[in-house]
Protein backbone atom coordinates (compact mmCIF):
# COMPACT_ATOMS: atom_id res chain seq x y z
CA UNK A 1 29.29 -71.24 -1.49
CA UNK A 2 28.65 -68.21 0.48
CA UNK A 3 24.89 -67.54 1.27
CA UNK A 4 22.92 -64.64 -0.70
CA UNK A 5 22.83 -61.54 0.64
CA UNK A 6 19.54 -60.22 -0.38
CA UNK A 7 19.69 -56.01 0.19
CA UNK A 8 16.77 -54.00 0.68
CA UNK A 9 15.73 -52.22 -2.26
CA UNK A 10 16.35 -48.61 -2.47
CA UNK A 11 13.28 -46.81 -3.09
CA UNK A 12 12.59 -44.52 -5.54
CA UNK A 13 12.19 -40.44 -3.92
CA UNK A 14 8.58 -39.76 -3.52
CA UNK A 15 8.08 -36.45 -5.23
CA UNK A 16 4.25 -36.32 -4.29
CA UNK A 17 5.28 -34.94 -0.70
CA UNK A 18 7.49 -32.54 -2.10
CA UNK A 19 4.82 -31.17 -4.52
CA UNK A 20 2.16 -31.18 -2.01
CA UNK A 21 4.43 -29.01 0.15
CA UNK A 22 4.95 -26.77 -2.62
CA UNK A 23 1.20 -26.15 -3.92
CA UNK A 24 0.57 -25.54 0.32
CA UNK A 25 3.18 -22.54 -0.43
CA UNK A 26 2.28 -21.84 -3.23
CA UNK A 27 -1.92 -21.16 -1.84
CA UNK A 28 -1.04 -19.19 1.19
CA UNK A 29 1.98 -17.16 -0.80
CA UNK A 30 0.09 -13.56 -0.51
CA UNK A 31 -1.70 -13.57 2.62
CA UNK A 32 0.79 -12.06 4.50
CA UNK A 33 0.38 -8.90 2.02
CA UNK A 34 -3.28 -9.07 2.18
CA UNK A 35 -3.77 -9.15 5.46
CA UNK A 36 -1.19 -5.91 6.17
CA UNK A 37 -3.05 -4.13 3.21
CA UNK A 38 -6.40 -5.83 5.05
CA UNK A 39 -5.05 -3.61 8.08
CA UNK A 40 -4.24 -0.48 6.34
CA UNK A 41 -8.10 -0.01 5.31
CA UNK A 42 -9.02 1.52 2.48
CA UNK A 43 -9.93 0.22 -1.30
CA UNK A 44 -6.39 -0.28 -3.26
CA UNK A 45 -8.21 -0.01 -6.50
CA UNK A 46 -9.63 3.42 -5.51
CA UNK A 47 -6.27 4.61 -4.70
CA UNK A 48 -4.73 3.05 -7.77
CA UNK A 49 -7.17 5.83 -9.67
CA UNK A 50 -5.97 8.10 -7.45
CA UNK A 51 -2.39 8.24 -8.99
CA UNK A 52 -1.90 10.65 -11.95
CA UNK A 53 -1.63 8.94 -15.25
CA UNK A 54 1.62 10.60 -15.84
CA UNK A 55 3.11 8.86 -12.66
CA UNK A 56 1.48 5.08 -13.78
CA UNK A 57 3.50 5.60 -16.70
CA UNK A 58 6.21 6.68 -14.92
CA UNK A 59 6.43 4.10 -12.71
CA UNK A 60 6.85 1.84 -15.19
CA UNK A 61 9.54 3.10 -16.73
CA UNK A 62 12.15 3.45 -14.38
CA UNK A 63 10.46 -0.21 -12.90
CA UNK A 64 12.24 -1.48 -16.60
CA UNK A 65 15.01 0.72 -16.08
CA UNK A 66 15.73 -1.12 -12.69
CA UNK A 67 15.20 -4.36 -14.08
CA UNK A 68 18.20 -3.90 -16.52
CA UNK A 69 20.21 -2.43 -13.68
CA UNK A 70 19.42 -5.10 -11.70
CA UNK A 71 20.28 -7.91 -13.56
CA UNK A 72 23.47 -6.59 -14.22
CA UNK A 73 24.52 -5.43 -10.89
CA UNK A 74 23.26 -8.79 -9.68
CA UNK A 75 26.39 -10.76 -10.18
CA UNK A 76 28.84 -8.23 -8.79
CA UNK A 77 26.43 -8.47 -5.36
CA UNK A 78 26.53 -12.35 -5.20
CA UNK A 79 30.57 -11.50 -4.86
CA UNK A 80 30.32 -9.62 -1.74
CA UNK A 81 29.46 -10.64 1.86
CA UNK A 82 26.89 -12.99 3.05
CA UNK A 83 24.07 -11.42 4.90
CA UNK A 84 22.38 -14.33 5.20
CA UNK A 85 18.58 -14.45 4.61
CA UNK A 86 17.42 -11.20 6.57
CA UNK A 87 20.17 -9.60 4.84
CA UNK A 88 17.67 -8.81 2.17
CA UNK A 89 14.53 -8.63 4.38
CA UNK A 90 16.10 -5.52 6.27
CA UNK A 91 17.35 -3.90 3.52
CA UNK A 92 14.09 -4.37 1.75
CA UNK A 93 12.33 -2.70 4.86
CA UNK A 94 14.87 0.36 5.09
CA UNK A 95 14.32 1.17 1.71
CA UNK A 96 10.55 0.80 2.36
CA UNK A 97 10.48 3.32 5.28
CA UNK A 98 12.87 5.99 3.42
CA UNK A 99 11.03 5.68 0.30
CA UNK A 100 7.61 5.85 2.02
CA UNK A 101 8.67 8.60 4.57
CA UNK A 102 8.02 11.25 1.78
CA UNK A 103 5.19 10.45 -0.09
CA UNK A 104 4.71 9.62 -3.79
CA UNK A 105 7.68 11.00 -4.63
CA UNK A 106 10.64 9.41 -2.68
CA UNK A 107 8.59 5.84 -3.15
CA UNK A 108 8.82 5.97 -6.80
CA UNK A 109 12.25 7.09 -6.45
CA UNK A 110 13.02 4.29 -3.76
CA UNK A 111 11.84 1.37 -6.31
CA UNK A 112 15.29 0.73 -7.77
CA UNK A 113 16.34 -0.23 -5.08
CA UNK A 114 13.50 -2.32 -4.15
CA UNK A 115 14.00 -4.19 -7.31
CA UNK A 116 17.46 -5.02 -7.03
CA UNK A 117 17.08 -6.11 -3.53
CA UNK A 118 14.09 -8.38 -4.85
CA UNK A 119 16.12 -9.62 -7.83
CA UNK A 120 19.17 -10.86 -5.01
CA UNK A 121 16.98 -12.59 -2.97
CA UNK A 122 15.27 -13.97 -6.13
CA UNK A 123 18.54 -15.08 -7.22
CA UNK A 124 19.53 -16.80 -3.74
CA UNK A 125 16.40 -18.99 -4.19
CA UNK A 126 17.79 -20.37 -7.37
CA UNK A 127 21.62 -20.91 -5.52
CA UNK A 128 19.46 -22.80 -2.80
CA UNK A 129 17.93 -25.77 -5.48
CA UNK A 130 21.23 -26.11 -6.85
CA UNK A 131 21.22 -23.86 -9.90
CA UNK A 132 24.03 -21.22 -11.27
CA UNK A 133 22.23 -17.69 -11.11
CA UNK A 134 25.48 -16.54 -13.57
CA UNK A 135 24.34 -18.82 -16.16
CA UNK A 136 22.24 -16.88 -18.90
CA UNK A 137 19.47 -19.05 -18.36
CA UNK A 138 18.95 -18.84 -14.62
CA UNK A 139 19.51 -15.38 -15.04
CA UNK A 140 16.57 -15.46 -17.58
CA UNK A 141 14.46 -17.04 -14.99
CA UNK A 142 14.93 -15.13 -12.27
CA UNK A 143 13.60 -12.21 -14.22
CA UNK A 144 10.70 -14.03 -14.58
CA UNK A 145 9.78 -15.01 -11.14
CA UNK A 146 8.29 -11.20 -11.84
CA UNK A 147 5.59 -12.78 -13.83
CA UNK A 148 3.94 -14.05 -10.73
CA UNK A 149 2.57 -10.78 -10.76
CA UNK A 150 1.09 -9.04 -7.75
CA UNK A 151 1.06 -10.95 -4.16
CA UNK A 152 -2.36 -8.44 -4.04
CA UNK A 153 -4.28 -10.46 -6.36
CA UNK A 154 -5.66 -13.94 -6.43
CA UNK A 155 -5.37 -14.95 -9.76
CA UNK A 156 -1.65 -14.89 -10.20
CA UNK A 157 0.93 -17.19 -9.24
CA UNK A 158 4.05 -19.81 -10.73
CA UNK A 159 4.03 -19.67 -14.47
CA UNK A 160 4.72 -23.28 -15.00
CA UNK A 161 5.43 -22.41 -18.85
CA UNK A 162 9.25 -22.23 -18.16
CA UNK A 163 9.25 -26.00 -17.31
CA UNK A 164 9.39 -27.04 -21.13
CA UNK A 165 12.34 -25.71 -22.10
CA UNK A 166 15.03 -23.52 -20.67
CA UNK A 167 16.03 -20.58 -22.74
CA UNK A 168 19.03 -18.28 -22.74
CA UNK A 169 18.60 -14.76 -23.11
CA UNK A 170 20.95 -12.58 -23.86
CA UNK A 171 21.18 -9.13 -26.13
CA UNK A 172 18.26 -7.69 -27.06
CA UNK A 173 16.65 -10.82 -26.28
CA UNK A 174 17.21 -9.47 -22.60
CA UNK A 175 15.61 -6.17 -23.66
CA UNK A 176 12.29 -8.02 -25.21
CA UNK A 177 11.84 -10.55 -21.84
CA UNK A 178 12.60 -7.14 -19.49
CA UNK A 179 9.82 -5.25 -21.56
CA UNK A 180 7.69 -8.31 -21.14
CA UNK A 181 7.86 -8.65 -17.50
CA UNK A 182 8.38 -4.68 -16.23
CA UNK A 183 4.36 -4.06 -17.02
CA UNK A 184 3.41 -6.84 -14.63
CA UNK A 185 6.26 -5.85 -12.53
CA UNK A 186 4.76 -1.99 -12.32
CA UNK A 187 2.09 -2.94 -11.78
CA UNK A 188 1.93 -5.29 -8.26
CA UNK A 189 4.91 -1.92 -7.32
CA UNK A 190 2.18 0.86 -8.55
CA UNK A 191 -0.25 -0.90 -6.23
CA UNK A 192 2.09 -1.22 -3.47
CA UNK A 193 3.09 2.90 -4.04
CA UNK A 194 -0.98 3.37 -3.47
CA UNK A 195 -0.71 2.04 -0.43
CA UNK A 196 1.90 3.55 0.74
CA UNK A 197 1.30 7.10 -0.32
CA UNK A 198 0.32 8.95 2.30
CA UNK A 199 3.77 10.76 3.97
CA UNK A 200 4.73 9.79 7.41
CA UNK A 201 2.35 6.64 7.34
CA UNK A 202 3.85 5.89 4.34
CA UNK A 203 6.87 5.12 5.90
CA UNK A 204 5.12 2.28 8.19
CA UNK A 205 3.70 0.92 4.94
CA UNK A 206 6.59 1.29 3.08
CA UNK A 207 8.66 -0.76 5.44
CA UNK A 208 5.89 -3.25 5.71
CA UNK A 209 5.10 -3.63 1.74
CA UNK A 210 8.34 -4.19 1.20
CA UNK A 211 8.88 -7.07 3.43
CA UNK A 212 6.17 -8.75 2.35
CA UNK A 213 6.38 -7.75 -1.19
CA UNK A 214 10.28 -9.19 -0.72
CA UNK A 215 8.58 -12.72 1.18
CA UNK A 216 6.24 -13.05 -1.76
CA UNK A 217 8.45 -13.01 -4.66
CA UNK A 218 11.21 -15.09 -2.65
CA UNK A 219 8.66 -17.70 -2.14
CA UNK A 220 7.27 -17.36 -5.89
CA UNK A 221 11.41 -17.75 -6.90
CA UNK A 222 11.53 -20.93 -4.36
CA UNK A 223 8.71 -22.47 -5.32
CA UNK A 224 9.42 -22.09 -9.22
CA UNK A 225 13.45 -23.49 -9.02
CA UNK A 226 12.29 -26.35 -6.47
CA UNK A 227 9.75 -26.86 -9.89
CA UNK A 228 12.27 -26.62 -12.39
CA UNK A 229 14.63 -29.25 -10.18
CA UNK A 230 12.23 -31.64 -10.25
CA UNK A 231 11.14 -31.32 -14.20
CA UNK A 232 14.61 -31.69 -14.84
CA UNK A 233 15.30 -34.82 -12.74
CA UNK A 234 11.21 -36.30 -13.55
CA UNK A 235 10.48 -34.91 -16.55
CA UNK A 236 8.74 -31.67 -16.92
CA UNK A 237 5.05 -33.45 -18.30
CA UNK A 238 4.85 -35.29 -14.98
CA UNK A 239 5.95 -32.31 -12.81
CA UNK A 240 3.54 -29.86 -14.51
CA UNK A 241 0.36 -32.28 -14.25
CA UNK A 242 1.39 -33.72 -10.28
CA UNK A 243 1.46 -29.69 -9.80
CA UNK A 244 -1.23 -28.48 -11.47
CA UNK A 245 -3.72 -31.45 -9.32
CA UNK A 246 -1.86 -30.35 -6.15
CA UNK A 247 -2.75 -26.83 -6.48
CA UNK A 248 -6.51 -27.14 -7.75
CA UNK A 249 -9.41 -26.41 -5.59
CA UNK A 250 -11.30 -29.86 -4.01
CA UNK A 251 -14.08 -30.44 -5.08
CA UNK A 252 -16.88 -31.98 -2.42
CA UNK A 253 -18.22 -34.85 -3.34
């Protein structure tokens, strides 16, 4: 009789290290804004007053006019050429510069753009954990990567909520998330616009906002599918809880 073989047991993926990576991300996703904004001077809150009412509300209109755009140009750009990841990163910074080259006016103008590039790279992230950004529910998340609201404040972040369930939008379901996420949207771009509103050094700003607006909500969309990857292979209880203890500040003893 032929001796046992005894085989070394397989073990199980550790998703702790993979978390803890995450919630590192996930704490140091806005500095790079905050420290360009840091270098810019000036109070962003101040200038936020600064803009004419008529232009917030402007602002976020056509920001949920280029949401719709977006998502529906979105598929046709996934069928043209690979630019790789600084595909988006310099197109996001040339829009930047020409939209902040001429003030107020060509920035709010430039923000479809900005959006759509923002939405592709948003959409990449989801391609790169192994999801299907055609499928009506990706789709639906990537829109709401947007609800990590501004990489200029602290309080924001992943919305875990979208672990529990996966829902498809479509119709004027698509309207209702769009008008949901644009104000939060509008707002982290108004902010961004008050930064970069003065012509000429605009332009500098632009390009740089843009970039690291751009890193921000790419890391936000990472961070969020590597989530939902894990919640659908672990369950999305444990996921949510190992996530939520990653990310909290220690306490000293």
């Amino acid at each position: 009789m032929d001796a046992e073989i005894n085989l070394p047991a397989i073990a199980a993926p550790d998703r702790s290290a993979e978390i803890a990576a995450l919630a590192r991300r996930y704490r140091r996703a806005n500095g790079p804004v905050m420290g360009l904004v840091n270098r810019l001077g000036g109070s962003l809150e101040a200038r936020m007053e600064s803009l004419p009412e008529g232009v917030r509300r402007q602002i976020e209109t056509v920001t949920e006019r280029a949401l719709l755009a977006a998502h529906g140009l979105a598929g046709i750009g996934a069928r043209g050429p690979d630019l790789g990841r600084n595909g988006p990163m310099a197109a996001a910074m040339l829009s930047g510069a020409v939209g902040g080259a001429g003030g107020l006016v060509t920035s709010v103008a430039e923000l479809p753009v900005t959006v759509t590039v923002m939405l592709h790279a948003i959409r990449n992230a989801a391609v790169e954990q192994g999801f299907d950004p055609d499928d009506p529910a990706i789709r639906a998340e990537c829109l709401r990567v947007f609800t990590a609201g501004s990489p200029l404040a602290s309080d924001d972040g992943v919305n875990t909520s979208f672990l529990s369930a996966r829902l498809t939008v479509t119709g004027p379901a698509l309207q209702r998330l769009v008008a949901t996420v644009a104000p939060k949207l509008a707002t982290a771009l108004g902010q961004k616009l008050a930064a970069q509103a003065v012509p000429v050094l605009g332009a500098v700003a632009g390009a740089g906002l843009n970039a690291a607006f751009l890193r921000y909500y790419r890391e936000m969309a990472e961070i969020r599918f590597a989530l939902l990857r894990l919640a659908e292979q672990h369950g999305a209880e444990a996921i949510l809880d190992a996530f939520a203890r990653a990310v909290a500040p220690k306490r000293l003893g």
